[in-house]
N, C-alpha and C. Protein backbone atom coordinates (compact mmCIF):
# COMPACT_ATOMS: atom_id res chain seq x y z
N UNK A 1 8.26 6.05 36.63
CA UNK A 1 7.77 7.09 35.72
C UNK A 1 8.91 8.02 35.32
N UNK A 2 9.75 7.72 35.39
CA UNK A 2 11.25 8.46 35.12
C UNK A 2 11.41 9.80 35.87
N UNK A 3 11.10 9.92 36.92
CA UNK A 3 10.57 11.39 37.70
C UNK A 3 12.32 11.16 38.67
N UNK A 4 13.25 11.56 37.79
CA UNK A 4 14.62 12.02 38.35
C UNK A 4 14.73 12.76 39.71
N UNK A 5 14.30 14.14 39.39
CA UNK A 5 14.28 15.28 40.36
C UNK A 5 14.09 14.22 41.78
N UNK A 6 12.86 13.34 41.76
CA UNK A 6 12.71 12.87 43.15
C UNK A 6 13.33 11.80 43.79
N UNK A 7 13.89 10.74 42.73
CA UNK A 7 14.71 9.46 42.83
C UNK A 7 16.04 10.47 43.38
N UNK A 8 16.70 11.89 42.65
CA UNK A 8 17.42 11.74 43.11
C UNK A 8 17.83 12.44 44.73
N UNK A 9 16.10 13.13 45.11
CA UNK A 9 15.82 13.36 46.54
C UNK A 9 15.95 12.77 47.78
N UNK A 10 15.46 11.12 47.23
CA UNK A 10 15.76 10.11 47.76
C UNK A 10 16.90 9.27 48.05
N UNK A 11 17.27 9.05 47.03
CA UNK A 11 19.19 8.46 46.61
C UNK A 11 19.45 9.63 47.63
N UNK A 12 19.18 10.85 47.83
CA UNK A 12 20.50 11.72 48.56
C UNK A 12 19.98 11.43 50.11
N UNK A 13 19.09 11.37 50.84
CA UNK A 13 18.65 11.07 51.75
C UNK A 13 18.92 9.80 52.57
N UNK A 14 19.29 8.76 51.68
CA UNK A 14 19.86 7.36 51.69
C UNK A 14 21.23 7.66 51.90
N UNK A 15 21.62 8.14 51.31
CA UNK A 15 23.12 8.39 50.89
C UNK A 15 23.78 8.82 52.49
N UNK A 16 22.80 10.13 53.30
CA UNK A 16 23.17 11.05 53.72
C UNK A 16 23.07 10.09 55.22
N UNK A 17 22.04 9.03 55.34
CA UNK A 17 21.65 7.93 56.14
C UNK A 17 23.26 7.49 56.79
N UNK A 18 23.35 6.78 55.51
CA UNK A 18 24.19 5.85 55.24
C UNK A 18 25.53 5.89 54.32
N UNK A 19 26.28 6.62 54.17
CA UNK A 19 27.37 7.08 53.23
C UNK A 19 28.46 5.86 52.62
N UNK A 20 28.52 4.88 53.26
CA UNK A 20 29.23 3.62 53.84
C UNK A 20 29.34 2.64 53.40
N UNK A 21 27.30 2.56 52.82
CA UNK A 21 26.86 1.46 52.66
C UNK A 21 26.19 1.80 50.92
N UNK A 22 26.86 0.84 50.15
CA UNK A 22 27.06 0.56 48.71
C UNK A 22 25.75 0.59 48.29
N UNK A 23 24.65 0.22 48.73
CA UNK A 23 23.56 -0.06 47.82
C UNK A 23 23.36 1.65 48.29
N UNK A 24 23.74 2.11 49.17
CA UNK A 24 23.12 3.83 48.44
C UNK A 24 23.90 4.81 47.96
N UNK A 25 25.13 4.68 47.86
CA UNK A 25 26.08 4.83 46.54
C UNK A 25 26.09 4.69 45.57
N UNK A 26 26.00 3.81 45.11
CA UNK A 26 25.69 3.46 43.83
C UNK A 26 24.18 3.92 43.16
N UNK A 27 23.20 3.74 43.69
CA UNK A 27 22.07 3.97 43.08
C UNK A 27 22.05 6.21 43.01
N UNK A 28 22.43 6.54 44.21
CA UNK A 28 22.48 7.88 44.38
C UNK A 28 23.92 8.38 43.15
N UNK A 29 24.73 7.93 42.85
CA UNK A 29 25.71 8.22 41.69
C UNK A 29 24.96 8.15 40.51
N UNK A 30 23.96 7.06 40.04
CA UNK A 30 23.94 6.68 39.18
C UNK A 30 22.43 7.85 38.72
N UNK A 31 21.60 8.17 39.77
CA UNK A 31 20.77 9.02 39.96
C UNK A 31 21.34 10.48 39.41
N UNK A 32 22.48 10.50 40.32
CA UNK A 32 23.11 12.23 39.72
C UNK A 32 23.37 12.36 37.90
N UNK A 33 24.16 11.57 37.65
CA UNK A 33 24.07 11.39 36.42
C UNK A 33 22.93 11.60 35.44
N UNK A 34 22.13 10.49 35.52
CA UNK A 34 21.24 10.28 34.83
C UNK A 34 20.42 11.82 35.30
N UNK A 35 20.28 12.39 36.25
CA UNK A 35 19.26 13.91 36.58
C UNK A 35 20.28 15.12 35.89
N UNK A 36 21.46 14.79 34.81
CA UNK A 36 22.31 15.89 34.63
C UNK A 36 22.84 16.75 35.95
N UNK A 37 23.09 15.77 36.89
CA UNK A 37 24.15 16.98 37.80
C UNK A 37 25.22 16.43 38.07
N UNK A 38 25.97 16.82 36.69
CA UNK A 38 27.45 15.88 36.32
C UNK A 38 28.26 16.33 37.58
N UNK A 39 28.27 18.09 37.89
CA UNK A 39 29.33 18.53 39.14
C UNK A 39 29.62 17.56 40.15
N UNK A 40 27.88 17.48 40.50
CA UNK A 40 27.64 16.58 42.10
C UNK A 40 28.28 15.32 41.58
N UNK A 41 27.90 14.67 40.53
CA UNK A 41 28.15 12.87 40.41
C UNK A 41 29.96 13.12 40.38
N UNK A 42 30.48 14.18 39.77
CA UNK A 42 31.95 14.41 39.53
C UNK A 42 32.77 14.56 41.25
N UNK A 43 32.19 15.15 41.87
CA UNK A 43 33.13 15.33 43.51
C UNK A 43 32.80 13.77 44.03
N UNK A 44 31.45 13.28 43.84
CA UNK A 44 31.71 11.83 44.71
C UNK A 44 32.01 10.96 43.65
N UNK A 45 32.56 11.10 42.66
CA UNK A 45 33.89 10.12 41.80
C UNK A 45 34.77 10.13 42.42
N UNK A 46 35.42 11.23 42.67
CA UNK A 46 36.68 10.98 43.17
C UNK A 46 36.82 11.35 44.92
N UNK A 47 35.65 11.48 45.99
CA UNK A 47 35.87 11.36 47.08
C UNK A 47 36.45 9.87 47.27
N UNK A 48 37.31 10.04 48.68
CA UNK A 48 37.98 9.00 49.09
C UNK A 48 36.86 7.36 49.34
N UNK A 49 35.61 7.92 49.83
CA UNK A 49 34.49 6.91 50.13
C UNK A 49 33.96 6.27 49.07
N UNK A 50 33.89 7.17 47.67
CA UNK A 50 33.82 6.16 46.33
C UNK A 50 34.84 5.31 46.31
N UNK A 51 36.24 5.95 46.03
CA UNK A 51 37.23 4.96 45.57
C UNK A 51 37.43 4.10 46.56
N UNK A 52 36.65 3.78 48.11
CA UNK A 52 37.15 2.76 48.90
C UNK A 52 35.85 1.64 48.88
N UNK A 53 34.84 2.68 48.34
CA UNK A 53 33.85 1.55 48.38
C UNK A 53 33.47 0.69 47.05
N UNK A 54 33.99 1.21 45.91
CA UNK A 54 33.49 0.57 44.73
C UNK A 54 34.97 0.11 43.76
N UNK A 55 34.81 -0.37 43.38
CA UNK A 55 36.23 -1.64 42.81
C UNK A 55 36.41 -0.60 41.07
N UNK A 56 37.83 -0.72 41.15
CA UNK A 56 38.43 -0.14 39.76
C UNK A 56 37.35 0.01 38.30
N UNK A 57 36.64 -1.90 38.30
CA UNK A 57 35.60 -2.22 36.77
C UNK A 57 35.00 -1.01 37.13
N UNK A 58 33.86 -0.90 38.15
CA UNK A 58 32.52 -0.30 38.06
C UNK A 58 33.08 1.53 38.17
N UNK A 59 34.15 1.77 38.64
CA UNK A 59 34.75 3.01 38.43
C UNK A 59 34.26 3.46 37.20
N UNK A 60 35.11 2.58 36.67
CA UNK A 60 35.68 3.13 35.03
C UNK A 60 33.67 2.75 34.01
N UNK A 61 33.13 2.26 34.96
CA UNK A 61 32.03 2.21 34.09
C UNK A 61 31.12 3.54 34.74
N UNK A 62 31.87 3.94 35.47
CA UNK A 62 30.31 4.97 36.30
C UNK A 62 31.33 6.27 35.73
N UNK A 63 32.60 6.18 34.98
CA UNK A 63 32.98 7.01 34.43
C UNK A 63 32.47 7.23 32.78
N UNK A 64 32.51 6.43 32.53
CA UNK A 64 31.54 5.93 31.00
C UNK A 64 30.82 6.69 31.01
N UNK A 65 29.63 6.28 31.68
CA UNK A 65 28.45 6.66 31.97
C UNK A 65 28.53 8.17 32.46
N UNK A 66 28.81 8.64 33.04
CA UNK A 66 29.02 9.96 33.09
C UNK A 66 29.21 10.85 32.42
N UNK A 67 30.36 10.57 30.96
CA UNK A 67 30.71 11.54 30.07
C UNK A 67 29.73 10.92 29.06
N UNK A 68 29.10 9.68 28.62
CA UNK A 68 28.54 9.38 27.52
C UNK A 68 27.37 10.34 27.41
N UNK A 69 26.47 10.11 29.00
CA UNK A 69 25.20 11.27 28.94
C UNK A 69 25.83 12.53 29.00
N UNK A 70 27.24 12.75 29.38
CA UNK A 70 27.10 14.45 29.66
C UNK A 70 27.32 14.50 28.06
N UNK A 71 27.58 14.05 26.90
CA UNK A 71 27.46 13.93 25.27
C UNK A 71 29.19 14.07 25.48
N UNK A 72 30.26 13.88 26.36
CA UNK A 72 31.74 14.45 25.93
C UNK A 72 31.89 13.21 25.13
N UNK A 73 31.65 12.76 23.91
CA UNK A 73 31.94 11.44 23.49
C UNK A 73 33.83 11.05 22.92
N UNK A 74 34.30 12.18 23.22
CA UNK A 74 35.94 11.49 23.33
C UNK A 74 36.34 11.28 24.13
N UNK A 75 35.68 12.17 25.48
CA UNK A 75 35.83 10.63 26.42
C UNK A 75 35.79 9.77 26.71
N UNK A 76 34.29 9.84 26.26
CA UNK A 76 34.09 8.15 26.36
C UNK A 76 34.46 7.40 25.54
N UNK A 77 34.77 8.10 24.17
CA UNK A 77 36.09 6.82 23.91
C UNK A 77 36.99 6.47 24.60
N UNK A 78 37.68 7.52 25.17
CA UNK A 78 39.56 7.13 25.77
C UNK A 78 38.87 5.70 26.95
N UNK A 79 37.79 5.91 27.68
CA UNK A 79 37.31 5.68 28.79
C UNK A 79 36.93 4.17 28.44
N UNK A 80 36.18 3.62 27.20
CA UNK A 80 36.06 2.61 26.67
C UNK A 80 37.22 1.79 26.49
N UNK A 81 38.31 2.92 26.18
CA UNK A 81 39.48 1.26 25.48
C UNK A 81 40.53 1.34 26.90
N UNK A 82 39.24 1.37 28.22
CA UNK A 82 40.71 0.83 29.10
C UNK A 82 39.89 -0.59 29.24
N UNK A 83 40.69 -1.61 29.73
CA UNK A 83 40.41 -2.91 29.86
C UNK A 83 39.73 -2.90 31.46
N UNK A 84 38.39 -3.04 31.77
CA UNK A 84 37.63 -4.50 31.14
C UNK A 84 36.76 -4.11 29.94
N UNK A 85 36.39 -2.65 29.95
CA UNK A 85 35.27 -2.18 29.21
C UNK A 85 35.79 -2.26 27.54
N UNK A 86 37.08 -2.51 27.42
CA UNK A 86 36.83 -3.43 26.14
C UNK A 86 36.42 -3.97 25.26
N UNK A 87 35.80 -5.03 26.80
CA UNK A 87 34.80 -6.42 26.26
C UNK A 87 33.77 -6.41 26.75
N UNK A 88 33.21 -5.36 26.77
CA UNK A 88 31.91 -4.44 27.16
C UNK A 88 30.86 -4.33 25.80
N UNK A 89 30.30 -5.37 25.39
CA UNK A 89 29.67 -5.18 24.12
C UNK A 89 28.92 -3.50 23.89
N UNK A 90 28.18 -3.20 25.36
CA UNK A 90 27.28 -2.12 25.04
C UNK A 90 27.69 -1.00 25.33
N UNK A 91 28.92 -1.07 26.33
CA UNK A 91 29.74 0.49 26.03
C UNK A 91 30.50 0.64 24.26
N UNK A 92 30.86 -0.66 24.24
CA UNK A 92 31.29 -0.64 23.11
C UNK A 92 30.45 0.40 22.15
N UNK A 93 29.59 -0.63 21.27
CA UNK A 93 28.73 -0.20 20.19
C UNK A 93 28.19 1.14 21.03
N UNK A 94 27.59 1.39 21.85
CA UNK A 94 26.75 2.65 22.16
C UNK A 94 28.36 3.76 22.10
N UNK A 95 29.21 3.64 22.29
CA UNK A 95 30.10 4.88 21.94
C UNK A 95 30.62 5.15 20.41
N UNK A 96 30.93 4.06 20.05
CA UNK A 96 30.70 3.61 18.33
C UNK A 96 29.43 4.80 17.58
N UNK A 97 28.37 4.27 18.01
CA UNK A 97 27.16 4.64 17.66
C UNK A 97 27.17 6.00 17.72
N UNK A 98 27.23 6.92 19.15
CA UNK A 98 27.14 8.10 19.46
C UNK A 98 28.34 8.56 18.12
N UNK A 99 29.28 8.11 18.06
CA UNK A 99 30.49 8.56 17.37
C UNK A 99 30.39 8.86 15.40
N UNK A 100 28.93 7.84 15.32
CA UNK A 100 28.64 7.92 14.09
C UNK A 100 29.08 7.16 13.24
N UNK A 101 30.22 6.52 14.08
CA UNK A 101 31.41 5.53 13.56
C UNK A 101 30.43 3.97 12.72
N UNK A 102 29.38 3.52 12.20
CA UNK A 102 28.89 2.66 11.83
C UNK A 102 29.41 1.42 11.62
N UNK A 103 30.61 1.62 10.81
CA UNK A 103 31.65 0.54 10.22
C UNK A 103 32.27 0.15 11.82
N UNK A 104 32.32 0.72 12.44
CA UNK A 104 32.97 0.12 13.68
C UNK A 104 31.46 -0.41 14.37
N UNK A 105 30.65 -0.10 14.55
CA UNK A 105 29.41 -0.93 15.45
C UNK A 105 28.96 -2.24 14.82
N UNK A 106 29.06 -2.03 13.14
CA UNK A 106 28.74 -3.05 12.60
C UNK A 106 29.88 -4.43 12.94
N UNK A 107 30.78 -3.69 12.97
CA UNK A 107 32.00 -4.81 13.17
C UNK A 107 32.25 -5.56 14.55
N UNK A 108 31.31 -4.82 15.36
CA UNK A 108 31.43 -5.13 17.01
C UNK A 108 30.26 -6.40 16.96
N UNK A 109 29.16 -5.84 16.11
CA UNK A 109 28.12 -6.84 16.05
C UNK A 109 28.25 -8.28 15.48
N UNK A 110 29.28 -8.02 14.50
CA UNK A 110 29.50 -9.03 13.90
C UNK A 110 30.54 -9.83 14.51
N UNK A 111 31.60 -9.40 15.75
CA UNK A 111 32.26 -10.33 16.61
C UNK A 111 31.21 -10.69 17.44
N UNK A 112 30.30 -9.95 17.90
CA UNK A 112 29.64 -10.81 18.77
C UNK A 112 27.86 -10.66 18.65
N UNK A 113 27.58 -11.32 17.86
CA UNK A 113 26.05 -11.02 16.99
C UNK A 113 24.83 -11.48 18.15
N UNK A 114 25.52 -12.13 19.55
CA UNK A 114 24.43 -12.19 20.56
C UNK A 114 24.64 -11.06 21.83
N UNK A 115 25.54 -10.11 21.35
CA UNK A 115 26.37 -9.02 22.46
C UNK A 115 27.00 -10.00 23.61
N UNK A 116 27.60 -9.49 24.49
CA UNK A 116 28.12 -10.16 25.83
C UNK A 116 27.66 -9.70 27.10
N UNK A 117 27.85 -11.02 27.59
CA UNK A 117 27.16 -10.86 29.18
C UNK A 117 26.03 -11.72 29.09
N UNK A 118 24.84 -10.89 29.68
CA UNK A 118 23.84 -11.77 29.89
C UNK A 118 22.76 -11.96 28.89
N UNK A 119 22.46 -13.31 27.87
CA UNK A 119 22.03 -13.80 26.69
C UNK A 119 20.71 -12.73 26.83
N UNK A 120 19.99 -12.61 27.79
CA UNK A 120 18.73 -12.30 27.86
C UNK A 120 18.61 -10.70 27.68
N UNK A 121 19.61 -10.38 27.76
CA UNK A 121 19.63 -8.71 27.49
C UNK A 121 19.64 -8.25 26.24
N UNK A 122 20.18 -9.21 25.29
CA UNK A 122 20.73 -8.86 23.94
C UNK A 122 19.62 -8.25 23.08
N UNK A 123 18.46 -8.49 23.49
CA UNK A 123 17.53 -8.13 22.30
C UNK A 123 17.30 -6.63 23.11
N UNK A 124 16.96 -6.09 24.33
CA UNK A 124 16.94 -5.00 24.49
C UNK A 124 18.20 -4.39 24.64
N UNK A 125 19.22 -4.58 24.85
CA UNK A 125 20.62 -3.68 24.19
C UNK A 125 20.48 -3.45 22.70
N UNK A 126 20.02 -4.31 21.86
CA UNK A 126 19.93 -3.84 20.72
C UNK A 126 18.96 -3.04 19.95
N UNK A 127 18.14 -2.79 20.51
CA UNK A 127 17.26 -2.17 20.88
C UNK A 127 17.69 -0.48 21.00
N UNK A 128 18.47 -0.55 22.38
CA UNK A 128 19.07 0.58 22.53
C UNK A 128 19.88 0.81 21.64
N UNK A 129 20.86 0.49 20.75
CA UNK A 129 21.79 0.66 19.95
C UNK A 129 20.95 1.07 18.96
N UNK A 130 19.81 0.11 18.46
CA UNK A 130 19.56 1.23 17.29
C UNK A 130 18.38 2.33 17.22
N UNK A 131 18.10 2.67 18.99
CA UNK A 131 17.65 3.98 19.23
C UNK A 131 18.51 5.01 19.03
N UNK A 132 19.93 4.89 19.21
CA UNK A 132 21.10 5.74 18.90
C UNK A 132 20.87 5.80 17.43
N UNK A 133 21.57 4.99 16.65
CA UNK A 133 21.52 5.16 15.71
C UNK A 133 20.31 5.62 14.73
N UNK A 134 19.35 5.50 15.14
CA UNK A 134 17.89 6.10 14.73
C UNK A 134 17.28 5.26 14.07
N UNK A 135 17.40 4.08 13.86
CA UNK A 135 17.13 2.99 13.38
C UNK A 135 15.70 2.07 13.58
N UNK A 136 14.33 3.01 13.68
CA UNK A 136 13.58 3.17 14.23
C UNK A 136 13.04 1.45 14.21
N UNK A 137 12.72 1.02 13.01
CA UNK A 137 12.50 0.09 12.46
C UNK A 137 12.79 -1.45 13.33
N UNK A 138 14.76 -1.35 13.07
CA UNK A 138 15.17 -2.25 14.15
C UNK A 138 14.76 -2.03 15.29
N UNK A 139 14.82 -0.43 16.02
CA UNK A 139 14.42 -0.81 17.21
C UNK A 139 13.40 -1.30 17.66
N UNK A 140 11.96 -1.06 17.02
CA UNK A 140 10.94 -1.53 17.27
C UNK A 140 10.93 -3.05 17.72
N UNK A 141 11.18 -3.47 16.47
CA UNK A 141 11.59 -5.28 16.00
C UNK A 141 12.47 -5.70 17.16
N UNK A 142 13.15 -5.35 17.89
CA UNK A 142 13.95 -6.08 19.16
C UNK A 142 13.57 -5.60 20.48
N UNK A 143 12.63 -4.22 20.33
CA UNK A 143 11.84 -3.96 21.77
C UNK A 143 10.42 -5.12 21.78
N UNK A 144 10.03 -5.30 20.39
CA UNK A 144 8.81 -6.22 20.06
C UNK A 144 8.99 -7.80 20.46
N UNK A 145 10.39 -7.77 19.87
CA UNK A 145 10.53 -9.17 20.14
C UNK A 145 11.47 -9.70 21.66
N UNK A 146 11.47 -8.61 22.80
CA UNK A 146 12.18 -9.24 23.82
C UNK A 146 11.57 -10.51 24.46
N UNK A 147 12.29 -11.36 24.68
CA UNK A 147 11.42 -12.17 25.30
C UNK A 147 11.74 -12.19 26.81
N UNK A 148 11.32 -11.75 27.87
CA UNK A 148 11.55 -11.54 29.00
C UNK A 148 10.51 -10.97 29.93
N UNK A 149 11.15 -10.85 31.36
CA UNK A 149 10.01 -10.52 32.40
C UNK A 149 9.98 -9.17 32.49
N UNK A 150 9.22 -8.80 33.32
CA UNK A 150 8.81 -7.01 33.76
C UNK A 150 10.23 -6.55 33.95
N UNK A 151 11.04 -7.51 35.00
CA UNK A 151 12.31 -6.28 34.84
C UNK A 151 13.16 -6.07 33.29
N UNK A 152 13.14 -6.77 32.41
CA UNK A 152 13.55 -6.63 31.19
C UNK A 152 13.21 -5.54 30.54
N UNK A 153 11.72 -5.33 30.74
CA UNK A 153 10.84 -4.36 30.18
C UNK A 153 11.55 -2.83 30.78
N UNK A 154 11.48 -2.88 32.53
CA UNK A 154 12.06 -1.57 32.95
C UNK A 154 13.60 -0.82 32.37
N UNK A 155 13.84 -2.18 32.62
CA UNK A 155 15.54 -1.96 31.95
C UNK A 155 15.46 -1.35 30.45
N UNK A 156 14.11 -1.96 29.85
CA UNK A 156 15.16 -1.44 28.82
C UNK A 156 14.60 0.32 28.73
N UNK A 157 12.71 0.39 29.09
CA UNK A 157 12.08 1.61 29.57
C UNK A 157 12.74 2.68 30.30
N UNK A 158 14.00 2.66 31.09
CA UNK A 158 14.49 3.27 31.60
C UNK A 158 15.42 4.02 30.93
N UNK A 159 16.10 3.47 30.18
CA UNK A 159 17.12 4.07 29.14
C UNK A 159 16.90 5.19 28.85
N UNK A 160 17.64 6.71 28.70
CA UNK A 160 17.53 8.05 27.76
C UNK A 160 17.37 8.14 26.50
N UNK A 161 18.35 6.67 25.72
CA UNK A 161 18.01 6.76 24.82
C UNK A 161 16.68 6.38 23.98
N UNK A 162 15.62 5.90 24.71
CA UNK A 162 13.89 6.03 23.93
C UNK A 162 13.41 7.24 24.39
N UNK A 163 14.27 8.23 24.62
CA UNK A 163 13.75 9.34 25.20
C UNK A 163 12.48 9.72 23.97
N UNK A 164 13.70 10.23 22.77
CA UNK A 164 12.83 10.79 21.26
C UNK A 164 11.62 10.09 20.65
N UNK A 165 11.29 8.79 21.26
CA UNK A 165 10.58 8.41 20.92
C UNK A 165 9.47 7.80 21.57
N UNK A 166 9.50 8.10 23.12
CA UNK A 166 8.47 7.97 24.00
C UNK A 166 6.89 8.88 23.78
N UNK A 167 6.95 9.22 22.75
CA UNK A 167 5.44 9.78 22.16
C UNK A 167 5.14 9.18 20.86
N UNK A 168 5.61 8.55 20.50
CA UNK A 168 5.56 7.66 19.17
C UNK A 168 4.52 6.40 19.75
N UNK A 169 3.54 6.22 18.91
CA UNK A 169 2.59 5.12 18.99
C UNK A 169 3.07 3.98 19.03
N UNK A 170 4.23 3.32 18.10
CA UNK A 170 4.56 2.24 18.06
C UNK A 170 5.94 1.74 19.85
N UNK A 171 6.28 2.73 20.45
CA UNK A 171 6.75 2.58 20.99
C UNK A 171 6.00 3.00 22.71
N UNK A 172 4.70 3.75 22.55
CA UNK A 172 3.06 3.31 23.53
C UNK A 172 2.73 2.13 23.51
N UNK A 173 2.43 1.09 22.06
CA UNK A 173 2.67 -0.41 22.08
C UNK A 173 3.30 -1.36 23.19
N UNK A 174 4.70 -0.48 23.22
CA UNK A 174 5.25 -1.59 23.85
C UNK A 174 5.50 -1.62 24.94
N UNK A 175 5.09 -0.17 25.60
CA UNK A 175 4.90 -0.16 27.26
C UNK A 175 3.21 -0.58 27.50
N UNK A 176 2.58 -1.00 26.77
CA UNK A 176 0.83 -1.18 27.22
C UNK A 176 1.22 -2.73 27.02
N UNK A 177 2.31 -3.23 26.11
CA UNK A 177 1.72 -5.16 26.03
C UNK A 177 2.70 -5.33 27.11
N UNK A 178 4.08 -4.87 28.25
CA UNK A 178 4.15 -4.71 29.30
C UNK A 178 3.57 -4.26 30.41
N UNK A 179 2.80 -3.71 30.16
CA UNK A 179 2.24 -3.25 31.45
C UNK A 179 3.01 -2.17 32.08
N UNK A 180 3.34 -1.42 31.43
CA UNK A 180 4.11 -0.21 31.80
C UNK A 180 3.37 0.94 31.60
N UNK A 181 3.09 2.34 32.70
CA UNK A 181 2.07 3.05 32.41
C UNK A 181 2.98 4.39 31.48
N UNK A 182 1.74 4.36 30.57
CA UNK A 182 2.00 5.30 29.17
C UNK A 182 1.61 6.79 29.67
N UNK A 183 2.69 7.40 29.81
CA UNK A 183 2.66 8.77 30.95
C UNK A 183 1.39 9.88 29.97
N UNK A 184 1.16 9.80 28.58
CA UNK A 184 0.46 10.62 27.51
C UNK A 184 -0.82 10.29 27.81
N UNK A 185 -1.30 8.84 28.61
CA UNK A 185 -2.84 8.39 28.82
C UNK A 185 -3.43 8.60 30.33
């Protein structure tokens, strides 16, 4: 139900368990973030127990992610063109996007018109991309047409960016033909 405040009660409780152990690192980082408490997610970036427990890629992606929601979006450019995130279809276009930059998202789409990584994601990444862009229309049409299981559905339900439009009817649709509960009913 997107209820932050308590996921990230929990993540810290895990964390506080277990400091050591990666599966509650990661989920408790990714928690701070996403609950806006950039400070907290910012000291365990750079404590010594992050940088020994999590590998350079996912660094530089939990750095992404950090400045993209805190909105610093020239960071997250500089932060995008280090290599691997590159060839990161959805950091890509989603910093593109935030940036307003169009001619550049369009051009990302068109190197890679199924995104990269995993085939099955592509219709809800795109999805997200043109929740950024406001693109209400497309987004509908690729949240409508995912073809995938319940976790597809969460993944893509989880995102900030359907924030603006989680009271919109057509997008109640598509958490009721999932089976996802519609927090307004």
């Amino acid at each position: 139900m997107n209820d932050d405040d308590a996921a990230v009660s929990y993540m810290k409780k895990a964390y506080k368990i277990d400091s050591l152990n990666i599966r509650n690192v990661v989920p408790y980082l990714n928690m701070l973030i996403e609950d806006k408490k950039y400070e907290e997610a910012q000291k365990l970036m750079v404590s010594e127990n992050y940088k020994s427990l999590i590998n350079k890629n996912f660094q530089l992606k939990f750095l992404w992610y950090h400045n993209y929601l805190k909105g610093d979006f020239k960071k997250t450019l500089e932060v995008s063109k280090e290599p691997p995130l590159t060839n990161d279809y959805l950091t890509q276009v989603l910093t593109y996007a935030k940036l307003e930059d169009r001619k550049k998202v369009d051009s990302i789409n068109k190197k890679y018109p199924y995104g990269t990584g995993v085939l099955l994601l592509w219709r809800a990444n795109r999805a997200i991309l043109h929740a950024v862009l406001k693109d209400r229309d497309s987004m509908y049409f690729y949240l409508q047409n995912m073809q995938f299981d319940y976790n597809y559905a969460l993944y893509a339900n989880g995102r900030r960016e359907f924030d603006p439009y989680r009271n919109e009817e057509r997008y109640k649709a598509f958490l009721r033909k999932n089976y996802l509960p519609v927090t307004s009913e």
